[in-house]
Protein backbone atom coordinates (compact mmCIF):
# COMPACT_ATOMS: atom_id res chain seq x y z
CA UNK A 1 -34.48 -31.13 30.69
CA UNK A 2 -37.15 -28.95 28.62
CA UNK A 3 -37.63 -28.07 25.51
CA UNK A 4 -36.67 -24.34 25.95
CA UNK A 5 -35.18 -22.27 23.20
CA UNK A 6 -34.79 -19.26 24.64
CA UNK A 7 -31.64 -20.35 25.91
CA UNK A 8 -28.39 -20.23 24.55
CA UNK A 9 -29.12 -19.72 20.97
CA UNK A 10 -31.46 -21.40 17.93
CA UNK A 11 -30.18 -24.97 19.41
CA UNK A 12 -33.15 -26.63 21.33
CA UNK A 13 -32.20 -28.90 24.45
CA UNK A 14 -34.20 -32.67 23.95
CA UNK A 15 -34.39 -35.30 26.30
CA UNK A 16 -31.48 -37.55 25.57
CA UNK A 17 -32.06 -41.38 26.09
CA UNK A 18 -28.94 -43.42 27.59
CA UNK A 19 -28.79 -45.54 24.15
CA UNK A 20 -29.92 -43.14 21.75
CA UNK A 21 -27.09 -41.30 19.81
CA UNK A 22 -25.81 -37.73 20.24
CA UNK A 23 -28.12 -34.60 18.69
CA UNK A 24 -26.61 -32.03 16.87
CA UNK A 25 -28.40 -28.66 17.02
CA UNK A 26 -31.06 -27.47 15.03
CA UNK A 27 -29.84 -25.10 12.99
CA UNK A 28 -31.91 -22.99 10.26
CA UNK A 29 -31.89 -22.98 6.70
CA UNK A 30 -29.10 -20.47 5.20
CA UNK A 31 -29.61 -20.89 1.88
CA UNK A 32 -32.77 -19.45 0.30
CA UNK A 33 -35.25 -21.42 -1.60
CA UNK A 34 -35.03 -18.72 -5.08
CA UNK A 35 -31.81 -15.97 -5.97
CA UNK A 36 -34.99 -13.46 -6.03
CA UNK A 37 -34.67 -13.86 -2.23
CA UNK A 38 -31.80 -12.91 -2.09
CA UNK A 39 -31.39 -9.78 0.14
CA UNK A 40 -28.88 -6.71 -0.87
CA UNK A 41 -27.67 -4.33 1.60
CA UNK A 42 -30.30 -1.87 -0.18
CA UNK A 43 -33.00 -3.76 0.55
CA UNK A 44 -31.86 -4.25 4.18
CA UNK A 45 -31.59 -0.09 4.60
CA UNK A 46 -27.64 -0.73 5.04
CA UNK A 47 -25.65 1.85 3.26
CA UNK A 48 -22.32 0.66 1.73
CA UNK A 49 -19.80 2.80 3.58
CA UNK A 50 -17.25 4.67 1.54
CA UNK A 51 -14.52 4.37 4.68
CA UNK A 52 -13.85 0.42 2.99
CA UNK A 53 -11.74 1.25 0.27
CA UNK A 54 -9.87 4.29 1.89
CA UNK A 55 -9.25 1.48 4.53
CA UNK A 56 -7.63 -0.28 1.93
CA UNK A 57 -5.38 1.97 -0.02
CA UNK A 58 -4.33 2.85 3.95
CA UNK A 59 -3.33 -0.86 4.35
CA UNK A 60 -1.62 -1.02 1.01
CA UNK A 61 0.32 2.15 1.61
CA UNK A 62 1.81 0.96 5.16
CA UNK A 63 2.64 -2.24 3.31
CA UNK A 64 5.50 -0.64 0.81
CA UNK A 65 7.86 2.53 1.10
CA UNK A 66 4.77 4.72 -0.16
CA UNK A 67 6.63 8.32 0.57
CA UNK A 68 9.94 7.90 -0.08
CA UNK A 69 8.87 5.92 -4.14
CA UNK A 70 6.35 8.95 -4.34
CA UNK A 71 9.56 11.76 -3.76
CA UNK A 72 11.89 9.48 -5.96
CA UNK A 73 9.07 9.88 -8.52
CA UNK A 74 8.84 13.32 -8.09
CA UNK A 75 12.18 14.68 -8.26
CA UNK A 76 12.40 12.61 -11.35
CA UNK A 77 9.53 14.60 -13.18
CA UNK A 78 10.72 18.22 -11.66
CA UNK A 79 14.18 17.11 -13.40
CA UNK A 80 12.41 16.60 -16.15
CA UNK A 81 10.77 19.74 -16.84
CA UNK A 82 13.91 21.32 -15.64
CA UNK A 83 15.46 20.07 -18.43
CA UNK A 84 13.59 20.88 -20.83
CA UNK A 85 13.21 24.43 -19.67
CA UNK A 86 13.46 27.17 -22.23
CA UNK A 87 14.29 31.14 -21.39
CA UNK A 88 13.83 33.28 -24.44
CA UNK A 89 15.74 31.60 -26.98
CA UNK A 90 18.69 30.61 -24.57
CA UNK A 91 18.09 26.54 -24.19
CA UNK A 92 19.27 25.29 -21.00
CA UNK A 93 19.97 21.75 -20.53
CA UNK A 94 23.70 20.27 -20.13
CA UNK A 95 25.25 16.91 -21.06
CA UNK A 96 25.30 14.63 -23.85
CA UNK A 97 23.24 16.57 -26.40
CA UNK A 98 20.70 16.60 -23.84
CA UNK A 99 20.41 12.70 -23.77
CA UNK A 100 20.90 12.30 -19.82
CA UNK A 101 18.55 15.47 -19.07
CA UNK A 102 15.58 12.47 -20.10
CA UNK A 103 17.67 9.45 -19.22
CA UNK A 104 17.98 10.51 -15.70
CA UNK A 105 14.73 11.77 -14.24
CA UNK A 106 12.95 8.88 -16.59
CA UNK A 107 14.94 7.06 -14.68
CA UNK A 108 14.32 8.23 -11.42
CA UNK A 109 10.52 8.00 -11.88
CA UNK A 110 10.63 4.06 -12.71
CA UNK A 111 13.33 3.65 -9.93
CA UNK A 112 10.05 5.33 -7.42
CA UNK A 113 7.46 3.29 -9.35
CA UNK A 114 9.25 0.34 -8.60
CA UNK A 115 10.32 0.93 -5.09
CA UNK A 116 6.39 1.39 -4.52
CA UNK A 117 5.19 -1.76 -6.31
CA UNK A 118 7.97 -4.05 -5.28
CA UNK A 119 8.96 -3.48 -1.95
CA UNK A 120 10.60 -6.56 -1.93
CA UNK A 121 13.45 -4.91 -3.52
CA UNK A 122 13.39 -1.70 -1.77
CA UNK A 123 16.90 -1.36 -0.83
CA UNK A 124 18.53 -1.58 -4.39
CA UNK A 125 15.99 0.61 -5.67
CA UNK A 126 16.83 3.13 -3.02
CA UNK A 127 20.48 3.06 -3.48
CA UNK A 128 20.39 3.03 -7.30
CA UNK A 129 18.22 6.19 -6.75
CA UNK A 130 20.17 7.87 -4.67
CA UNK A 131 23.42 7.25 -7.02
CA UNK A 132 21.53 8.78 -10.04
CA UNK A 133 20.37 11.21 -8.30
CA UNK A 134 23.19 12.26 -6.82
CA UNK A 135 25.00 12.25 -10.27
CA UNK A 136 21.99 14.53 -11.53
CA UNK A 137 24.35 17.48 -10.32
CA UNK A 138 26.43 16.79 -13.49
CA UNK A 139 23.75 15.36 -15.61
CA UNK A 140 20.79 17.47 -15.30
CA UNK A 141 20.51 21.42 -15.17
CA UNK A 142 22.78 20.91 -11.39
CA UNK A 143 19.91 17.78 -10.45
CA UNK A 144 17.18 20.31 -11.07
CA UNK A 145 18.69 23.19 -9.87
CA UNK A 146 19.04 21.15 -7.14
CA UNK A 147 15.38 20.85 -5.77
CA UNK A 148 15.21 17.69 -7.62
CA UNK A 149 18.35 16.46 -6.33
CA UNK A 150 16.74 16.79 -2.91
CA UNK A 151 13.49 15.21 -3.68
CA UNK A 152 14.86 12.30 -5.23
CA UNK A 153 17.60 12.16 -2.27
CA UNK A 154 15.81 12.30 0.53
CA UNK A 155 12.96 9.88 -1.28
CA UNK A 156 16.17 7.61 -1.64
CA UNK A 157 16.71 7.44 2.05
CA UNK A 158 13.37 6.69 3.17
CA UNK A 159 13.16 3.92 0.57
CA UNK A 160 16.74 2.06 1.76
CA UNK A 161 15.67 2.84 5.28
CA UNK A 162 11.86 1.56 5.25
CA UNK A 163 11.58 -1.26 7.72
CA UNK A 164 8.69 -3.52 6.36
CA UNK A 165 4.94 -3.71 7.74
CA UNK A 166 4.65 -4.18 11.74
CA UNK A 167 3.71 -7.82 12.90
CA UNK A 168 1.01 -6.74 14.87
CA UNK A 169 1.51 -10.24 16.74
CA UNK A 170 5.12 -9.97 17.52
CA UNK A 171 4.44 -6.23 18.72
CA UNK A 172 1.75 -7.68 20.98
CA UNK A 173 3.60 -10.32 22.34
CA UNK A 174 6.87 -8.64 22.62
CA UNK A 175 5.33 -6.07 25.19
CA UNK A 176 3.20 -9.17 26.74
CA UNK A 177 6.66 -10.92 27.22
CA UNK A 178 7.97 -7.77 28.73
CA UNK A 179 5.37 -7.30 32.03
């Protein structure tokens, strides 16, 4: 054997006596000898892309029932401002002194915040949503004159019915298994 490092890589191929021991490779220094050395991707001409953190909020969206928290949340906040709506000096907003025209979409919008940050929980928070917003009809201005209702409904659904994240392994093996 030669001494020939063109092949296969940094390692170098010695000679290897019967009773000597084993070589590892040769490999390079990684660490350099000052932090000035240190190289940035600036100084390398790499440009940090700004794909990476859209990546990310992607990943985090797909992970939790992103849509149907985000219409929970919203019919919550159109109830709101239904509620509070004002026509001339003819005040519209039914039930308790006006107490459940907050209560309710206030409650709708932490019932979507949730759903989104603890999709653990996902299907209580989706059924407790869709009860409250259901009872909006009574409680708020007919659930928002009924827009909000069908936000907060149909955010409900897709909350209870959100599946989880894919296993990208069990999808891969599943169809594997199947040929």
């Amino acid at each position: 054997m030669t001494d020939d490092a063109s092949t296969r890589g940094s390692a170098r191929r010695v000679p290897r006596d019967a009773d000597a021991p084993a070589l590892r490779p040769v490999r390079p220094a990684t660490e350099p000898a000052s932090s000035d050395a240190l190289e940035t991707p600036e100084d390398t001409g790499a440009v940090a892309s700004d794909a990476a953190p859209a990546r990310g909020f992607r990943h985090w969206r797909r992970q939790r029932p992103f849509v149907g928290g985000l219409l929970v949340a919203l019919g919550g906040i159109e109830m709101f401002f239904s509620g509070q709506l004002d026509i001339g000096h003819l005040h519209v907003q039914l039930g308790i002194e006006g107490l459940q025209a907050t209560i309710i979409p206030i409650a709708l919008l932490v019932l979507g915040i949730l759903a989104v940050t603890m999709p653990a929980h996902h299907v209580f928070y989706g059924i407790i949503a869709l009860v409250v917003a259901i009872y909006s009809l009574i409680g708020v201005n007919l659930g928002g004159f009924i827009i909000g209702m069908l936000l907060a409904g149909t955010g409900a659904v897709l909350v209870v019915a959100w599946m989880g994240p894919r296993d990208p392994v069990a999808a891969g093996g599943s169809e594997e298994a199947a040929s």
